[in-house]
Protein backbone atom coordinates (compact mmCIF):
# COMPACT_ATOMS: atom_id res chain seq x y z
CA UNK A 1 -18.46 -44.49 95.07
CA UNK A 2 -18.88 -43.13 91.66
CA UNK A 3 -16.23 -44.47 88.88
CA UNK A 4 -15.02 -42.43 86.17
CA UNK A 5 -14.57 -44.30 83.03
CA UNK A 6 -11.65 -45.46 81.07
CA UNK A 7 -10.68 -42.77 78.09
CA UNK A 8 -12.53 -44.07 75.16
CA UNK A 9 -10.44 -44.14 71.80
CA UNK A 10 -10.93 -42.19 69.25
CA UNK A 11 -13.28 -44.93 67.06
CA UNK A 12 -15.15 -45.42 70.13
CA UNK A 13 -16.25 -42.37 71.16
CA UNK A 14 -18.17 -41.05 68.31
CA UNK A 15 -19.09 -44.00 66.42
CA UNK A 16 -18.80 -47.45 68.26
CA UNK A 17 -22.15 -46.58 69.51
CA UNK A 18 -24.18 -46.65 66.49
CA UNK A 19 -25.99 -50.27 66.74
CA UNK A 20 -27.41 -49.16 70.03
CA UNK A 21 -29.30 -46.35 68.51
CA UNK A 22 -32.21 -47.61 67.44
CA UNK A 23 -32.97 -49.42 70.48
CA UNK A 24 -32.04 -45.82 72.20
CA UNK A 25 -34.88 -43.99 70.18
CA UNK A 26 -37.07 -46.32 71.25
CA UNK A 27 -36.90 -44.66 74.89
CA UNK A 28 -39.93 -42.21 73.97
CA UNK A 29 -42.79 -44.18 74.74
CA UNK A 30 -43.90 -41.67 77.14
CA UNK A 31 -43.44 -38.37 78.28
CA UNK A 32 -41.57 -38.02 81.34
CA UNK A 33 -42.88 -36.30 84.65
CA UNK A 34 -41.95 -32.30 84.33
CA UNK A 35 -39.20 -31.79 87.13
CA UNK A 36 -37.09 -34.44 85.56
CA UNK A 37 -37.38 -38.41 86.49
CA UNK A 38 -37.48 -39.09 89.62
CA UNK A 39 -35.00 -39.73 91.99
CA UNK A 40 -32.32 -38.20 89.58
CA UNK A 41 -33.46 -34.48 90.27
CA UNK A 42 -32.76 -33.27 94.14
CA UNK A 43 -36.03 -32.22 95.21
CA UNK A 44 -35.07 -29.04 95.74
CA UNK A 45 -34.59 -28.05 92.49
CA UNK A 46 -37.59 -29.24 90.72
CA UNK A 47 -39.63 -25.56 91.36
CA UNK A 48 -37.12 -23.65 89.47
CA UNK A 49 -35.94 -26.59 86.67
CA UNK A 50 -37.48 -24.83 83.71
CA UNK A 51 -35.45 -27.17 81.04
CA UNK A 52 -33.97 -30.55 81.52
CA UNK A 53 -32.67 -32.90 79.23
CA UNK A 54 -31.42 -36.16 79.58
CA UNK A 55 -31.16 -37.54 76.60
CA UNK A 56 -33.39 -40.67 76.70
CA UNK A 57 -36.51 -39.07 75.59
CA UNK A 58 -37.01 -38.62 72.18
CA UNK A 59 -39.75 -36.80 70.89
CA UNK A 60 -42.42 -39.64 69.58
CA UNK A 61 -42.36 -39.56 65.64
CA UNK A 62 -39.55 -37.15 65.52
CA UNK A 63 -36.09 -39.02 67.23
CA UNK A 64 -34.68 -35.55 66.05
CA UNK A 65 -35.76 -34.14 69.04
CA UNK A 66 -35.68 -34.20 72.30
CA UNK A 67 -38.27 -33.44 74.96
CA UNK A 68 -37.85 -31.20 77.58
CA UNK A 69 -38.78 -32.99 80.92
CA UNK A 70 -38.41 -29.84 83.24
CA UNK A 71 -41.23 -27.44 83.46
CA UNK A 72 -41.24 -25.28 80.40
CA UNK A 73 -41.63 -28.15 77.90
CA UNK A 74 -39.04 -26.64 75.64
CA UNK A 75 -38.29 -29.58 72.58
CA UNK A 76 -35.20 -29.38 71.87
CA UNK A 77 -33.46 -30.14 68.27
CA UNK A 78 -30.75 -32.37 67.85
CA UNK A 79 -28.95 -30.53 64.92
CA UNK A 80 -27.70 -32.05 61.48
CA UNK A 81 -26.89 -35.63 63.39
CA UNK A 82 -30.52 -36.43 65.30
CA UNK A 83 -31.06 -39.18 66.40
CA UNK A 84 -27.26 -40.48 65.67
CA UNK A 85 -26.21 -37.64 68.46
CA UNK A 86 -27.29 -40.06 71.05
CA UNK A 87 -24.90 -42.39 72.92
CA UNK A 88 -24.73 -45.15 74.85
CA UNK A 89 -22.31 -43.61 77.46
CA UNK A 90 -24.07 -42.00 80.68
CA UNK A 91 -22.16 -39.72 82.88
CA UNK A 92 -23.79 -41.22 86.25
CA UNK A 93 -25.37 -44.58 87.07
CA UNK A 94 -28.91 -43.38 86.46
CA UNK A 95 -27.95 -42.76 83.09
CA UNK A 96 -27.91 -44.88 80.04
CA UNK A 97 -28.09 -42.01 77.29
CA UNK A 98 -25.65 -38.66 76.86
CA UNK A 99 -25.53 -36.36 73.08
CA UNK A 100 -22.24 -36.48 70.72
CA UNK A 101 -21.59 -32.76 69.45
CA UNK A 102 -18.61 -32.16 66.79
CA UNK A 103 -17.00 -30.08 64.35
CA UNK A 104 -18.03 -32.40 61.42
CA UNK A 105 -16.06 -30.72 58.26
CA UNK A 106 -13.26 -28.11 59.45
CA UNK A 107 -11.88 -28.14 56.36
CA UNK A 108 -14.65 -25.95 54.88
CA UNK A 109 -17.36 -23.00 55.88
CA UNK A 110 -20.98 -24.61 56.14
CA UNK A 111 -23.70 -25.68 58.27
CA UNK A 112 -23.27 -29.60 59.82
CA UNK A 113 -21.83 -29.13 62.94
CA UNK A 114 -23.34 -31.44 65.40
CA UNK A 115 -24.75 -29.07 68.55
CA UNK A 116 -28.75 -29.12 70.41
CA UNK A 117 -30.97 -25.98 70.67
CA UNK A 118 -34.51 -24.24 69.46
CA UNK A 119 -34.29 -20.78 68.51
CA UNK A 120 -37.10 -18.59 67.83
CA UNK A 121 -36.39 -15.28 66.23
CA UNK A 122 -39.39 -13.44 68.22
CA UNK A 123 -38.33 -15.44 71.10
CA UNK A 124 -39.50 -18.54 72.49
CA UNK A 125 -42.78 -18.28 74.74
CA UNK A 126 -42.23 -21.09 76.81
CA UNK A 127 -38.76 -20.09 78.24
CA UNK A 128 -40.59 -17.05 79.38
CA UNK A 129 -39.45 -18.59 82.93
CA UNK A 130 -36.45 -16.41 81.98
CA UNK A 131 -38.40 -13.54 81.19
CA UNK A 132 -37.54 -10.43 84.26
CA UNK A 133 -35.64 -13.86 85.71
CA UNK A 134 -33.92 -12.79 89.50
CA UNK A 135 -30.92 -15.23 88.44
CA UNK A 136 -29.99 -18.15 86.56
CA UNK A 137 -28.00 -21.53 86.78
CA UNK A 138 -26.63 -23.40 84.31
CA UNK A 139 -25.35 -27.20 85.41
CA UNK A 140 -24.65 -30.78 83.71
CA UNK A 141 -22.09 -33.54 82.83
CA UNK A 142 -19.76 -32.72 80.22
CA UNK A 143 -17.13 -34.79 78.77
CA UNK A 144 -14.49 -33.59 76.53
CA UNK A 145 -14.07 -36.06 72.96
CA UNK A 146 -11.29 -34.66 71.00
CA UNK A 147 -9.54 -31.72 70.70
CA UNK A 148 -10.87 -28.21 71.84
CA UNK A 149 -10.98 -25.94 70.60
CA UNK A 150 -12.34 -26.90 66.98
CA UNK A 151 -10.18 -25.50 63.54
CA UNK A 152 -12.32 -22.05 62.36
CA UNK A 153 -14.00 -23.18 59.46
CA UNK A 154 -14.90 -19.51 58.76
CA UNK A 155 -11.72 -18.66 57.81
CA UNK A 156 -8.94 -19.39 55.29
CA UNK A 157 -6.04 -19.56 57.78
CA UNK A 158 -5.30 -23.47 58.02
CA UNK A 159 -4.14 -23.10 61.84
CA UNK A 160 -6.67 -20.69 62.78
CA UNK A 161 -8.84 -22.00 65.46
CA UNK A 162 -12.15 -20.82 67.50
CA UNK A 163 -11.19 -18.39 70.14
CA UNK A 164 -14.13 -20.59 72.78
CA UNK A 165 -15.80 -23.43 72.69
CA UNK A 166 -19.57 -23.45 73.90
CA UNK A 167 -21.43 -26.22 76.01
CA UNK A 168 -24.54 -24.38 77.14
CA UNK A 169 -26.45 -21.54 77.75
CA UNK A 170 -29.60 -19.76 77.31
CA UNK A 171 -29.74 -16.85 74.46
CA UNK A 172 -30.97 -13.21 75.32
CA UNK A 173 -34.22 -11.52 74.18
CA UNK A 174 -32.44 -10.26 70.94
CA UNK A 175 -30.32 -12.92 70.01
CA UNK A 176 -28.81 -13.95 66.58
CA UNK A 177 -28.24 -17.09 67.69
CA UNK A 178 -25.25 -16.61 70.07
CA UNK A 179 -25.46 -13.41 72.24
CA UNK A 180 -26.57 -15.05 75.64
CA UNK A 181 -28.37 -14.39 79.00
CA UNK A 182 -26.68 -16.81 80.69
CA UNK A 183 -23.55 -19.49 79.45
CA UNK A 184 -21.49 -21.88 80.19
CA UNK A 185 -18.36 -22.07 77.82
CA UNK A 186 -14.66 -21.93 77.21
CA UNK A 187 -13.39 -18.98 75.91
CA UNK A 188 -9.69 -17.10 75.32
CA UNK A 189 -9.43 -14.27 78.18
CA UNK A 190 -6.59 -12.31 78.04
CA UNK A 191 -5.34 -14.49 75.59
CA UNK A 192 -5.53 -18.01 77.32
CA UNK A 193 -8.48 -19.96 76.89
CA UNK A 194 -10.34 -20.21 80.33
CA UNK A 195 -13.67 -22.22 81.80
CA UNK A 196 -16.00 -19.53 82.33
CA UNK A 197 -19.73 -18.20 83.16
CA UNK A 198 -20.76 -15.21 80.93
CA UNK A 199 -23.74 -13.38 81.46
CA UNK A 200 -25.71 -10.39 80.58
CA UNK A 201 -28.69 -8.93 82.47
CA UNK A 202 -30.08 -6.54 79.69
CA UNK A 203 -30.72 -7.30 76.07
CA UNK A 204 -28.16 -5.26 74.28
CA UNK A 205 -26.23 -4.66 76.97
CA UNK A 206 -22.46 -5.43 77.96
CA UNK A 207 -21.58 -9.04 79.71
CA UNK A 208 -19.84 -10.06 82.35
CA UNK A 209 -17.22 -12.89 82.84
CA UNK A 210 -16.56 -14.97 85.65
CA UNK A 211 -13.38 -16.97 84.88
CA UNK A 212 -11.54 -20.36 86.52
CA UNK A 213 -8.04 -19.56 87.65
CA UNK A 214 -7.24 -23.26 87.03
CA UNK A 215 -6.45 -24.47 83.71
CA UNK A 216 -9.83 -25.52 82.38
CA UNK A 217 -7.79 -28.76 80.74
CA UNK A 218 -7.69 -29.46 84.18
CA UNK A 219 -10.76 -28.88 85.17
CA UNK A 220 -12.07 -30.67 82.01
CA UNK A 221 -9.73 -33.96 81.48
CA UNK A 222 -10.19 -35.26 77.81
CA UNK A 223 -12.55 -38.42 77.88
CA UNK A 224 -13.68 -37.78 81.57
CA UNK A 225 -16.89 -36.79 82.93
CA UNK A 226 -17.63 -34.02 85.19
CA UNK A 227 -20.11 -32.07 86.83
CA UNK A 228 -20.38 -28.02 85.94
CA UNK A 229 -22.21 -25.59 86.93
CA UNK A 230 -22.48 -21.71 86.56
CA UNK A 231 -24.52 -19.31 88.64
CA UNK A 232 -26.00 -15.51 87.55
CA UNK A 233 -27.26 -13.50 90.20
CA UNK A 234 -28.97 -10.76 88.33
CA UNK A 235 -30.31 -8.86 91.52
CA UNK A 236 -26.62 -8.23 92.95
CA UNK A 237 -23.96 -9.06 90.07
CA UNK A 238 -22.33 -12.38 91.38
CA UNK A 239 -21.59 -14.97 89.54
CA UNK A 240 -19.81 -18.75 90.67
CA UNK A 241 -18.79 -21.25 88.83
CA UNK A 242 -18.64 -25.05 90.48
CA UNK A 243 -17.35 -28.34 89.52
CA UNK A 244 -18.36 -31.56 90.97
CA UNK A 245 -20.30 -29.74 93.24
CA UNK A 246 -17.30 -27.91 94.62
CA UNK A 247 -16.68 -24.02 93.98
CA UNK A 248 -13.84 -23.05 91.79
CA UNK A 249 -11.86 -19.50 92.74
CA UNK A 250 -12.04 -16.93 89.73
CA UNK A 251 -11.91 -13.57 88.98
CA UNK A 252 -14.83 -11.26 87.10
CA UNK A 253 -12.99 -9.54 83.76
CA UNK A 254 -15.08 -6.89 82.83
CA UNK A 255 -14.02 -3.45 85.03
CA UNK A 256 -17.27 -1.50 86.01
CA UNK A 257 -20.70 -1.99 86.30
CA UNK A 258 -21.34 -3.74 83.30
CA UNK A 259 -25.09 -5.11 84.27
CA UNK A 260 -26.31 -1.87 85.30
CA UNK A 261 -26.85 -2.36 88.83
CA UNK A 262 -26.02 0.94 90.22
CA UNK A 263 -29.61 2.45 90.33
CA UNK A 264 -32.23 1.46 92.41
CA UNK A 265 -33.58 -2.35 92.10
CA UNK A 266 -34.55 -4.52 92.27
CA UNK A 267 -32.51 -5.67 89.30
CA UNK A 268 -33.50 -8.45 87.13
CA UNK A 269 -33.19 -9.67 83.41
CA UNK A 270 -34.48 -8.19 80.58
CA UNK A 271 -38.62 -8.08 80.34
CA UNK A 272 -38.12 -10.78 77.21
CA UNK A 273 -38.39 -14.53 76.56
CA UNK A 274 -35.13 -15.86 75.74
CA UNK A 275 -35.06 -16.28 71.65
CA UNK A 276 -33.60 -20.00 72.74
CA UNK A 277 -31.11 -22.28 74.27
CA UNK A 278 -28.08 -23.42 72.38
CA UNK A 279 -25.87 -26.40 73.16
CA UNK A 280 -22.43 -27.67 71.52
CA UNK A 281 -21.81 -23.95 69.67
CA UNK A 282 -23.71 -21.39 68.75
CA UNK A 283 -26.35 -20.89 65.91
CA UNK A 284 -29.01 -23.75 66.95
CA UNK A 285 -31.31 -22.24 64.12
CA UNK A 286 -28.36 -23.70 62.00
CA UNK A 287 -27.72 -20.58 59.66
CA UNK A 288 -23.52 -20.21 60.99
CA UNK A 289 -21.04 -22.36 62.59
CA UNK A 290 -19.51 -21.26 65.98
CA UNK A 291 -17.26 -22.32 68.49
CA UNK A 292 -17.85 -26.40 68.30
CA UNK A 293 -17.55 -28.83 71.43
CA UNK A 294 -15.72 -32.35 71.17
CA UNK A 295 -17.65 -33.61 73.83
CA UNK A 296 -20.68 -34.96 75.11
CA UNK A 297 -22.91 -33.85 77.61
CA UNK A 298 -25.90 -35.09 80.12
CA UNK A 299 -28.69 -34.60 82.16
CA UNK A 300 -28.28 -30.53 81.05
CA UNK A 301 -30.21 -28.35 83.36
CA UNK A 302 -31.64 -24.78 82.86
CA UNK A 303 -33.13 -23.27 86.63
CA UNK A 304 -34.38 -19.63 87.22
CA UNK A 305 -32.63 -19.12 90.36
CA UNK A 306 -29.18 -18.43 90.93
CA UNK A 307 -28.88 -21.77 93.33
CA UNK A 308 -26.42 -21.51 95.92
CA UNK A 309 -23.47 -24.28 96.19
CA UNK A 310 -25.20 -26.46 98.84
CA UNK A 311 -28.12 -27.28 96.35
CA UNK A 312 -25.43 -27.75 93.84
CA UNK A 313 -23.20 -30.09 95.77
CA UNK A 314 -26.98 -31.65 96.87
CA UNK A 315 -27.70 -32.45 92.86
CA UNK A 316 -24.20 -33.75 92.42
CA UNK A 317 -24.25 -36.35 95.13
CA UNK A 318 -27.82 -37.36 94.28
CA UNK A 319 -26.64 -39.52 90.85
CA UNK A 320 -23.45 -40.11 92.25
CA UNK A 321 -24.22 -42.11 95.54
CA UNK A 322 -26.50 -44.50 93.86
């Protein structure tokens, strides 16, 4: 069976990894097979995994970046730490390699928060696997680091803190850098912070929630890693969220019809390419800071299909079985 790891201290976690990451860098002597490497993707999945990244394959001549090894090809950049975001600390026993983000200075507005993305302000062509997408799903390891969420560094207010705390998602047609299609994040509903999927069918348009009844520090143990996942349905409005690979009850908390679904279908996103993906907060173009993640994450997957739990649990016992 799969063992979790011990709690790493606080030295450890973002920094006793640093003499390994040279040798780490070295990983990207060739591309990787689209669909992800295999045995570590579920078959299953691979026709629908338009972005996966593991964090082992750098892009060759820039260790800034990391390659996309699902379908789309969508580079990623590793933002204001490159090559120093990866870490020798994999979530499953196919992995070697997982990314350190982190409020770096909350003491002070600027830009070098450590977080992943590409953002393209006419939108970015080869997400277009998003483009009029039926649904979405959202899944990796995640590991909490430190305390969540981060001090606001936007504001004067010494205990003011971020009302969420983002992992990942995929932006909307018309983003700024943090309006989504599709996200998995933290976030304060109804005043208490809350694991949640949040997505919005049409550019412009209002979102929807789906929120975890349990507590998400629960669901999300400091220095422990777990599998999440979060489903959109665009063609009939559901939404799930799972954790290692089992469904968690919730509740939606929007009222209404806020995706628009009451006319005739069938009902899918917005006829534009995503403007990006963002990872660790929002802003991967790296003009604001928003809503940083102690934590690292792994083997992040982006599919164009709402995936129902069976493929989910399927994925989940895949790397941990081994």
């Amino acid at each position: 069976m799969f063992k979790r790891r011990s709690r790493p201290t606080a030295t450890a976690l973002t920094w006793a990894a640093a003499a390994s990451l040279t040798a780490l860098t070295a990983l990207a002597a060739a591309p990787a097979e689209a669909g992800g490497r295999p045995g570590l993707v579920h078959p299953s999945l691979r026709p629908h995994l338009a972005a996966y990244y593991d964090f082992e394959h750098p892009v060759r001549g820039n260790p800034a970046k990391e390659q996309d090894v699902g379908f789309s090809r969508t580079d990623i950049d590793l933002v204001n730490g490159g090559a120093q975001m990866r870490t020798a600390d994999g979530a499953h026993r196919g992995s070697r390699t997982s990314l350190q983000v982190r409020q770096v200075n909350p003491q002070a507005p600027g830009n070098d928060d450590w977080k992943a993305g590409v953002y393209g302000p006419s939108g970015v062509p080869t997400l277009r696997a998003f483009n009029t997408a039926e649904g979405v799903t959202v899944m990796g390891w995640f590991k909490t680091t430190g305390p969540n969420p981060a001090p606001n560094s936007n504001t004067a207010a010494p205990d003011d803190r971020y009302g969420a705390v983002g992992l990942a998602g995929v932006l909307s047609g018309d983003s700024d850098g943090h309006a989504v299609r599709a996200l998995l994040e933290i976030i304060d509903v109804n005043g208490e912070l809350r694991l949640v999927a949040l997505g919005r069918r049409v550019d412009g348009a209002s979102s929807q929630t789906f929120a975890a009844s349990r507590d998400w520090r629960t669901l999300l143990p400091e220095g422990e890693w777990v599998f999440l996942a979060a489903t959109f349905d665009f063609g009939t409005g559901a939404m799930a969220l799972y954790r290692n690979g089992q469904r968690l009850d919730g509740f939606y908390t929007v009222p209404g019809d806020p995706w628009d679904l009451s006319g005739p279908g069938p009902h899918r996103s917005s006829p534009t390419d995503p403007r990006g993906i963002k990872i660790g907060g929002s802003f991967p173009q790296n003009t604001t800071e928003r809503n940083p993640c102690a934590c690292r994450m792994d083997s992040l997957m982006f599919l164009n299909r709402a995936v129902d739990g069976e493929h989910i649990r399927a994925q989940y016992r895949l790397v941990t079985s081994r």
